[in-house]
C-alpha atoms as a PDB file:
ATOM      1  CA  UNK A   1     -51.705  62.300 -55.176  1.00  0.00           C
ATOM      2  CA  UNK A   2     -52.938  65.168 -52.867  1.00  0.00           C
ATOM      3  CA  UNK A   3     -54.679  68.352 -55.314  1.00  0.00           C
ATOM      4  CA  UNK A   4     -53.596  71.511 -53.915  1.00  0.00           C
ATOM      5  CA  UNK A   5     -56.395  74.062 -52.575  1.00  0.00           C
ATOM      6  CA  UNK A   6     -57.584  76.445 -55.622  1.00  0.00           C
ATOM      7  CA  UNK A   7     -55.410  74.058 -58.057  1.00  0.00           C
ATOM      8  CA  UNK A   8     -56.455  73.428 -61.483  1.00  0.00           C
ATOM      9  CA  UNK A   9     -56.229  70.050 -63.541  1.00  0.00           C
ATOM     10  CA  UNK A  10     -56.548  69.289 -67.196  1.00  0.00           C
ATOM     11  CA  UNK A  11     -57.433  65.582 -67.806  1.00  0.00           C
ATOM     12  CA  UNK A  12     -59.997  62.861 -68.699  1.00  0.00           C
ATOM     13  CA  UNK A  13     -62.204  61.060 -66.481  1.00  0.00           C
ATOM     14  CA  UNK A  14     -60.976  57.350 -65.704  1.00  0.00           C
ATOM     15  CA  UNK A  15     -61.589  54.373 -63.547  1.00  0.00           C
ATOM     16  CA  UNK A  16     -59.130  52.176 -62.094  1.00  0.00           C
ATOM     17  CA  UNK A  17     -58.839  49.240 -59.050  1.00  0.00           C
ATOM     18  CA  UNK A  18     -57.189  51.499 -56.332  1.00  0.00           C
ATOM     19  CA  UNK A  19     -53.834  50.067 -55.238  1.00  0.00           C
ATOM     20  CA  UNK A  20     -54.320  49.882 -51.971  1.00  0.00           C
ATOM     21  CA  UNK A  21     -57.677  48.093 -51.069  1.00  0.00           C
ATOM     22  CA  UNK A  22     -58.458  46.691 -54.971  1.00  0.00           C
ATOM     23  CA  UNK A  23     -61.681  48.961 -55.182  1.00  0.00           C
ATOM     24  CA  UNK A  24     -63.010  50.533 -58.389  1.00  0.00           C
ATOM     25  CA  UNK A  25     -62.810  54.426 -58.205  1.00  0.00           C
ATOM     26  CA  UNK A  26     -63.601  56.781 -60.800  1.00  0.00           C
ATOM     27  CA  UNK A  27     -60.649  60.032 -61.118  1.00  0.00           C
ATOM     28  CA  UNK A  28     -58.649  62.489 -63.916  1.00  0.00           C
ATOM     29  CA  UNK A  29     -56.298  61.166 -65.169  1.00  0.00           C
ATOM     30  CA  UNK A  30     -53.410  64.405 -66.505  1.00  0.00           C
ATOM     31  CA  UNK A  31     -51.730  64.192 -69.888  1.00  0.00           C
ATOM     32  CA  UNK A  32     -48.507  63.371 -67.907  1.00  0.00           C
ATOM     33  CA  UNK A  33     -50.501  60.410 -66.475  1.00  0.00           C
ATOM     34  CA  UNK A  34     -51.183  60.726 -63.477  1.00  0.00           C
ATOM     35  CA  UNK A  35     -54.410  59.780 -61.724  1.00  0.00           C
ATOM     36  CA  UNK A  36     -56.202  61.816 -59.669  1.00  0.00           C
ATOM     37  CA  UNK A  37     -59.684  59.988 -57.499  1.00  0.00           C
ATOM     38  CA  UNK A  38     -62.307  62.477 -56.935  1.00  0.00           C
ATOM     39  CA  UNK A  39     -64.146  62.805 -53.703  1.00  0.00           C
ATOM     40  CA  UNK A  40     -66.891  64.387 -52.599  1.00  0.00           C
ATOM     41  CA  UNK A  41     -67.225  67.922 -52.940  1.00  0.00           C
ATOM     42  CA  UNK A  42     -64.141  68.108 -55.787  1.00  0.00           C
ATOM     43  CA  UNK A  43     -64.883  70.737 -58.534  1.00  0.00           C
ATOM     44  CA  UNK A  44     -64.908  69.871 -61.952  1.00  0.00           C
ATOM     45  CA  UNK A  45     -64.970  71.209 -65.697  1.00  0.00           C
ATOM     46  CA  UNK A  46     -66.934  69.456 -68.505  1.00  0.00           C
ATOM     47  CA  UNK A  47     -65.017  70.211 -71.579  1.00  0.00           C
ATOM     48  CA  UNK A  48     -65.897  68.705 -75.211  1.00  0.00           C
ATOM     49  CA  UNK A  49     -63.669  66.210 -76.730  1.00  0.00           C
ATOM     50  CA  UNK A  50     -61.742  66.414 -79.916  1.00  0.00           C
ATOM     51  CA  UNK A  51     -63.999  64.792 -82.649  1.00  0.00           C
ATOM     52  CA  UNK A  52     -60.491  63.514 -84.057  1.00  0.00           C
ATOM     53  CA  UNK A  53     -59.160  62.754 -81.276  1.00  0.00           C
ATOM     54  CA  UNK A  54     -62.222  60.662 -79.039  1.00  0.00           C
ATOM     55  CA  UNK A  55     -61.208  57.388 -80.422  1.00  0.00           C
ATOM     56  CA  UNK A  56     -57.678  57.763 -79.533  1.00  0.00           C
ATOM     57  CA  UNK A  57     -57.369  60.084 -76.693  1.00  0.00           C
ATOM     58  CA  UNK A  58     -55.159  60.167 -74.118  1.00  0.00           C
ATOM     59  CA  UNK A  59     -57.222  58.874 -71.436  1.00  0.00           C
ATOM     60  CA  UNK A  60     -55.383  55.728 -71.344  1.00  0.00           C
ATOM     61  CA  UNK A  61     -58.230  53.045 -70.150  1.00  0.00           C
ATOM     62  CA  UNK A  62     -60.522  54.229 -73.502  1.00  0.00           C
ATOM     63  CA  UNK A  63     -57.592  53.536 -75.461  1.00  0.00           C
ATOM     64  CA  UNK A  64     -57.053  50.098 -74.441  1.00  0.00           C
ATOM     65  CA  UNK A  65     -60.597  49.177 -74.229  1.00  0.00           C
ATOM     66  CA  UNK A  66     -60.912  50.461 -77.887  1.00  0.00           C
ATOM     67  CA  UNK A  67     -57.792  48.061 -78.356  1.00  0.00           C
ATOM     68  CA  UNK A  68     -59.124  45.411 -76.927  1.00  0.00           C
ATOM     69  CA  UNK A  69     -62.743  45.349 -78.551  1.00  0.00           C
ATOM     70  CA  UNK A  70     -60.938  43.924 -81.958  1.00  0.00           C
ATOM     71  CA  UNK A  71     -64.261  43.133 -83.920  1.00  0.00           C
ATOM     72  CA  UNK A  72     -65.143  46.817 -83.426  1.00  0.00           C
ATOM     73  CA  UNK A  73     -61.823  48.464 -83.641  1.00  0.00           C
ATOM     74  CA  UNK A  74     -61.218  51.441 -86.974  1.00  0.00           C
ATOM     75  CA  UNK A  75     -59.002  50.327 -89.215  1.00  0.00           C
ATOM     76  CA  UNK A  76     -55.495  51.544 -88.486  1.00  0.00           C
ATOM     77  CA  UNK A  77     -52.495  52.506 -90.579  1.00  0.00           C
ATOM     78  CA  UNK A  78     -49.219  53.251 -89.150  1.00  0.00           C
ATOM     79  CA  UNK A  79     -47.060  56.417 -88.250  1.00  0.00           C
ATOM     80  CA  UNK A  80     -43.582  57.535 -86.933  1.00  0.00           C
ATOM     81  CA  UNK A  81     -42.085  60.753 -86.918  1.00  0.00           C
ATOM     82  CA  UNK A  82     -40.624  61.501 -90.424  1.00  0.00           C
ATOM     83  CA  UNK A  83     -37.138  62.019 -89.615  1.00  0.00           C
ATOM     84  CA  UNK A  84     -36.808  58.437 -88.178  1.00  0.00           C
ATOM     85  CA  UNK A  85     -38.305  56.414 -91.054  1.00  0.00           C
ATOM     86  CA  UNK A  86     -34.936  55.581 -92.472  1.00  0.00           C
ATOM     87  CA  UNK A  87     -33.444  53.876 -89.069  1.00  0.00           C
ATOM     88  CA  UNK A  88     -35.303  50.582 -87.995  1.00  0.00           C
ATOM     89  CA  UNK A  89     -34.562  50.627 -84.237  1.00  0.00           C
ATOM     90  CA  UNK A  90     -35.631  54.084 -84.204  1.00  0.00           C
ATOM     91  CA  UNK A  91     -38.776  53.134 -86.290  1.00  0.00           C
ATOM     92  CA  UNK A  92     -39.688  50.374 -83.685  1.00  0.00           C
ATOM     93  CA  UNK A  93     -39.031  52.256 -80.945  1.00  0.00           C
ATOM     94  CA  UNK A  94     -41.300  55.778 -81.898  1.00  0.00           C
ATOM     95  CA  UNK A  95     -43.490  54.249 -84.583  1.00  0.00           C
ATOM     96  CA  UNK A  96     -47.072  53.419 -83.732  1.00  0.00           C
ATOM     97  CA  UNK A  97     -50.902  52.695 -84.746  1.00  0.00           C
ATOM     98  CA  UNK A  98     -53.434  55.185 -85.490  1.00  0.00           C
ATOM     99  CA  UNK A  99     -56.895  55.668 -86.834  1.00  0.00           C
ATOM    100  CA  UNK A 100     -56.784  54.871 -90.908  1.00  0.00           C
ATOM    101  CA  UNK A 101     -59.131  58.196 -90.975  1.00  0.00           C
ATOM    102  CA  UNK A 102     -56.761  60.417 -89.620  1.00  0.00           C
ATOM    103  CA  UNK A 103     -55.061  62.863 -92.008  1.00  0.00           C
ATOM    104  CA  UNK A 104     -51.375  62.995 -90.453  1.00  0.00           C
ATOM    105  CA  UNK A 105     -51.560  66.601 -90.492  1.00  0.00           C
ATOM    106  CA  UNK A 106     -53.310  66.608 -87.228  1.00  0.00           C
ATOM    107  CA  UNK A 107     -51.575  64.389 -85.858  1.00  0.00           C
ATOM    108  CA  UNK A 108     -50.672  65.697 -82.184  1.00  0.00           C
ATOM    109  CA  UNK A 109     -48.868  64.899 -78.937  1.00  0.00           C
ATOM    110  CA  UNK A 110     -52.064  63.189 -77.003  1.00  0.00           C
ATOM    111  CA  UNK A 111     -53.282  60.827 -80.254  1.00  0.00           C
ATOM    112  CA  UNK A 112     -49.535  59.690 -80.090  1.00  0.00           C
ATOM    113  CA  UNK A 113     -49.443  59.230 -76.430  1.00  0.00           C
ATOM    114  CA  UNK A 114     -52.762  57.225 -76.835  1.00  0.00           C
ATOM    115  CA  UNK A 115     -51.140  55.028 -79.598  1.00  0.00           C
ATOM    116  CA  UNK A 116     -48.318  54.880 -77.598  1.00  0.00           C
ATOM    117  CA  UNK A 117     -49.844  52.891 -74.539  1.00  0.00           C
ATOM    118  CA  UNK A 118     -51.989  51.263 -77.165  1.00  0.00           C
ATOM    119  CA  UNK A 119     -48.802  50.100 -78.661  1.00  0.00           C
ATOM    120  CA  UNK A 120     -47.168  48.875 -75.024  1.00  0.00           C
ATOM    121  CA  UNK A 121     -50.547  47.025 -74.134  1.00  0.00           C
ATOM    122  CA  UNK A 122     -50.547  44.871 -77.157  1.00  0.00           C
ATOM    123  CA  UNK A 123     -46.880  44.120 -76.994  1.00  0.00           C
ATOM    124  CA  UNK A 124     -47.896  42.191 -73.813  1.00  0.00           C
ATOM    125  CA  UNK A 125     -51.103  40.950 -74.441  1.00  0.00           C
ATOM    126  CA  UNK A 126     -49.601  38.783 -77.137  1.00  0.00           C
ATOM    127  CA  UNK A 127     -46.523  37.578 -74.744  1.00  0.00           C
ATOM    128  CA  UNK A 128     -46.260  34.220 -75.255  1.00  0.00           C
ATOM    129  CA  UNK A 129     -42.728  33.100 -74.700  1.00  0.00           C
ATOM    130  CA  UNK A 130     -41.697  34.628 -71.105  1.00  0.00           C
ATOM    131  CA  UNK A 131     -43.628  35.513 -67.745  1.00  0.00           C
ATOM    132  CA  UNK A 132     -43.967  39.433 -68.243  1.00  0.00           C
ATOM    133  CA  UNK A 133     -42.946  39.728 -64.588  1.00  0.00           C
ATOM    134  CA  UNK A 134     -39.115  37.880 -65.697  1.00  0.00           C
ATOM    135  CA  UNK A 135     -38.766  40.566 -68.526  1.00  0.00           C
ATOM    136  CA  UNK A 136     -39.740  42.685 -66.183  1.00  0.00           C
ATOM    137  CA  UNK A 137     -37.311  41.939 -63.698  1.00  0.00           C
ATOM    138  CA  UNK A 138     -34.203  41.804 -66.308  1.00  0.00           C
ATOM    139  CA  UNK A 139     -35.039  45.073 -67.577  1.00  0.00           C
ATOM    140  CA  UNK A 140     -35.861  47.228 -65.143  1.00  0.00           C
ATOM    141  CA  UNK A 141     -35.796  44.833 -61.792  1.00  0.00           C
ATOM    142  CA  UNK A 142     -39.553  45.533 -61.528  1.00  0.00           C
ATOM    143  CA  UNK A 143     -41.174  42.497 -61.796  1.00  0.00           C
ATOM    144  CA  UNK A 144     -43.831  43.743 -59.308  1.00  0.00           C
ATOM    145  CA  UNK A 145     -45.273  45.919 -61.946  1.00  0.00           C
ATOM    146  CA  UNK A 146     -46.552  42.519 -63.779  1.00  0.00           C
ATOM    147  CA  UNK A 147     -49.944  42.400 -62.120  1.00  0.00           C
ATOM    148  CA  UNK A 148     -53.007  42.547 -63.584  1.00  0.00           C
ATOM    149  CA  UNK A 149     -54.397  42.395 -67.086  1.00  0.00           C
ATOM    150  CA  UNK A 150     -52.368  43.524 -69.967  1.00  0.00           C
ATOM    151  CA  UNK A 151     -53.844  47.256 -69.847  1.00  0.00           C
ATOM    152  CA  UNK A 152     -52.930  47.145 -65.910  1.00  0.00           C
ATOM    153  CA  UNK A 153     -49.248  46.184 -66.477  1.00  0.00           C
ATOM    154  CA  UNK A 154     -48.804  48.858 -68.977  1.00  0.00           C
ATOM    155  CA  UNK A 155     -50.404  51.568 -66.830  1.00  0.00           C
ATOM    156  CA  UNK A 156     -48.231  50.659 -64.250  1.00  0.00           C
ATOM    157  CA  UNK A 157     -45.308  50.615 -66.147  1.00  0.00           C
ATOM    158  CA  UNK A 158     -46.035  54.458 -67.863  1.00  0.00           C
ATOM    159  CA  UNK A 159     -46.660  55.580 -64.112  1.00  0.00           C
ATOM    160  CA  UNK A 160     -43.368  53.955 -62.855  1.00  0.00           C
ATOM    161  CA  UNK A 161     -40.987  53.848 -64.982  1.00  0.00           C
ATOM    162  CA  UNK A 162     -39.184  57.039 -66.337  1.00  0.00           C
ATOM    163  CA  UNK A 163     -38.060  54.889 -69.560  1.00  0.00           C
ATOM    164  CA  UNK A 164     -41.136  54.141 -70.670  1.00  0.00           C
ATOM    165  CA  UNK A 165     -42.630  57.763 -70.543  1.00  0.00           C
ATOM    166  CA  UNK A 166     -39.150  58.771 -72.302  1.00  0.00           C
ATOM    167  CA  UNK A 167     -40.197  58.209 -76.265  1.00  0.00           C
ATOM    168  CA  UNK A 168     -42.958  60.018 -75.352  1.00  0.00           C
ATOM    169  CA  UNK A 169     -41.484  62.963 -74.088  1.00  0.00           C
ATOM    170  CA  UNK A 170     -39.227  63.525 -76.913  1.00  0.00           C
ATOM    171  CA  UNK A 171     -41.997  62.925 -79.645  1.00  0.00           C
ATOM    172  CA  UNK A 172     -43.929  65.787 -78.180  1.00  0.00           C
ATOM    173  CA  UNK A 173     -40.696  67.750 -77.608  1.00  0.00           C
ATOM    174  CA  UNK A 174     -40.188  67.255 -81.311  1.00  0.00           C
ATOM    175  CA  UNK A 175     -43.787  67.929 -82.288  1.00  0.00           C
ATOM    176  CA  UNK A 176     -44.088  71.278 -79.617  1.00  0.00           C
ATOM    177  CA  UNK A 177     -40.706  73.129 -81.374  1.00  0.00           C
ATOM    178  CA  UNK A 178     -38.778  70.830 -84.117  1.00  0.00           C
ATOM    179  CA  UNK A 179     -35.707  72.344 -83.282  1.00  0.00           C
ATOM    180  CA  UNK A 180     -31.905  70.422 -84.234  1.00  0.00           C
ATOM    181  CA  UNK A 181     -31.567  69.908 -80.261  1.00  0.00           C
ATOM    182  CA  UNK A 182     -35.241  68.107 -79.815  1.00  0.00           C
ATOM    183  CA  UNK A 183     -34.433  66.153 -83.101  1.00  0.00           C
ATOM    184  CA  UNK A 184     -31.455  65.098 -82.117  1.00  0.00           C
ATOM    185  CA  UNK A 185     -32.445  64.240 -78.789  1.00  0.00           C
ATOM    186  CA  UNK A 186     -35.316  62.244 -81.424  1.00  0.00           C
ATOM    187  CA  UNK A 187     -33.055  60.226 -83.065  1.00  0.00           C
ATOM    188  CA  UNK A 188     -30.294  58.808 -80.651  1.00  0.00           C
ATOM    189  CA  UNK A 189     -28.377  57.085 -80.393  1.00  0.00           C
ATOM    190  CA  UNK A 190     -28.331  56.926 -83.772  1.00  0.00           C
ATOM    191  CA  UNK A 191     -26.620  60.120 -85.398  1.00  0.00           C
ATOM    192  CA  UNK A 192     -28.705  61.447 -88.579  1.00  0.00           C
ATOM    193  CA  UNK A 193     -25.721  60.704 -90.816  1.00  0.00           C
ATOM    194  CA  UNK A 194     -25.371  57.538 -90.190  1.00  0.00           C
ATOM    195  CA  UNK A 195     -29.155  56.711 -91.300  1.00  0.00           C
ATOM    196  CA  UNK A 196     -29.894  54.890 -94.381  1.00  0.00           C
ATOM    197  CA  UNK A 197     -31.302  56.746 -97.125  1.00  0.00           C
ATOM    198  CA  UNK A 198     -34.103  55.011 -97.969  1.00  0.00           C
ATOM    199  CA  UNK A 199     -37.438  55.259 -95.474  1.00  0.00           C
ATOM    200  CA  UNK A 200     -39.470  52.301 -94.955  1.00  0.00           C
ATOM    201  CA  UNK A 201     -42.812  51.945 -96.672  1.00  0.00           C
ATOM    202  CA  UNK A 202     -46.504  51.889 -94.368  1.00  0.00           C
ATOM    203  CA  UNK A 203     -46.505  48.527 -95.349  1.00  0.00           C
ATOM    204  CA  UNK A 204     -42.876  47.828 -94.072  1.00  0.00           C
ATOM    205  CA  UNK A 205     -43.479  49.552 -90.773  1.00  0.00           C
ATOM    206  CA  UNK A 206     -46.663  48.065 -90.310  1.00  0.00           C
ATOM    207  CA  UNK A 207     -44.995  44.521 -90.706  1.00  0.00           C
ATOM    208  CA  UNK A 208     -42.228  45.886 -88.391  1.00  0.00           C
ATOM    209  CA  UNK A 209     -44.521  46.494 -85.207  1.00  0.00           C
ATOM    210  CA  UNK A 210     -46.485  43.450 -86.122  1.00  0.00           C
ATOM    211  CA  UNK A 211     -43.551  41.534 -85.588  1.00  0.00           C
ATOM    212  CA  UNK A 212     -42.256  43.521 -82.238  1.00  0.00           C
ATOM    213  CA  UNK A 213     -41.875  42.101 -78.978  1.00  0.00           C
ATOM    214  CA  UNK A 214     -42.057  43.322 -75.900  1.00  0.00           C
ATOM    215  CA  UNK A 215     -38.630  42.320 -75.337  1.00  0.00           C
ATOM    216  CA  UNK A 216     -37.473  43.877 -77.994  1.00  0.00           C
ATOM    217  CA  UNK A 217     -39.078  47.277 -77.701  1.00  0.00           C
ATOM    218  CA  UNK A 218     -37.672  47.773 -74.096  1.00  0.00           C
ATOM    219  CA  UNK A 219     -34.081  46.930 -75.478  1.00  0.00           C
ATOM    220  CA  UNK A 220     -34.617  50.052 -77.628  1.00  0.00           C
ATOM    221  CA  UNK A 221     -35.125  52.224 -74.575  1.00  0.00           C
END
């Protein structure tokens, strides 16, 4: 994607095989995403990261190489936006895992964006029963997106398809101004009275993503 002239960009520096010729280049990739290469002559802006946050960023490559380097990886503990813990579709769908260490209270949009693609990479690294390509294709009819490694396919997928990015987007709706219309936008389809009472433990959610597939996470979208 082309930067406009005198244009500024917020994002973390990441490396990916380009799609056109396979080649390794090194860009920005934006909250939202999106990667930008850098060339020659392109003017950057060192800024320090997040102590809290540097584990689980959301540069999405250093979140999946922390995922993938299991021996190494912090212990985790789960979280979901409070106002879905009583629902377990809506608990699957929002609810994710982050840093043991990390007092929820500052917990913020880009550690659950990290933890988000964490989340989709892992759901098909351990696909076992299907070609991800055929869920893929019955989902969303893009079966082209399933090529690569796991972290590949789930880059591609947040980059192309506007119902992955969704959850997203309405977590940090929620999180930015927790109005009634961004939590009710949160928790549908599944009106707030109709919710059980009774929230599920860490330990239940926990058990509840360990058991997730990928084909059931993208029915919840």
């Amino acid at each position: 994607m082309k930067i406009e002239k005198d244009s500024a960009l917020t994002g973390t520096v990441t490396s990916r095989k380009c799609p056109t010729c396979g080649h390794h280049e090194i860009g920005i990739t934006t909250q939202e995403g999106v990667f930008y290469p850098l060339r020659p002559g392109t003017r950057v802006q060192v800024l320090p990261a997040q102590p809290e946050q540097a584990p689980l960023s959301d540069e999405p490559s250093a979140s999946f190489a922390a995922y993938k380097q299991k021996d190494t990886r912090p212990e985790q503990r789960p979280w979901v936006p409070e106002p879905v813990k009583s629902d377990r579709s809506l608990r699957l769908k929002y609810g994710v895992m982050v840093r043991a260490s990390l007092d929820f209270s500052h917990m913020n949009s880009d550690i659950f964006q990290a933890a988000y693609l964490e989340k989709l990479g892992a759901l098909i690294e351990k696909e076992v029963d299907s070609p991800i390509a055929v869920i893929l294709d019955q989902f969303f009819n893009s079966p082209h997106l399933a090529a690569g490694d796991p972290w590949e396919i789930a880059l591609a997928m947040w980059q192309d398809l506007e119902e992955i990015r969704q959850p997203v987007v309405l977590v940090k709706a929620w999180m930015k101004d927790p109005t009634e219309e961004n939590l009710q936008k949160l928790l549908q389809p599944t009106p707030n009275k109709s919710m059980p009472e009774k929230p599920a433990t860490d330990a239940e959610l926990e058990k509840e993503l360990e058991q997730l597939t990928l084909s059931e996470f993208l029915s919840l979208l």
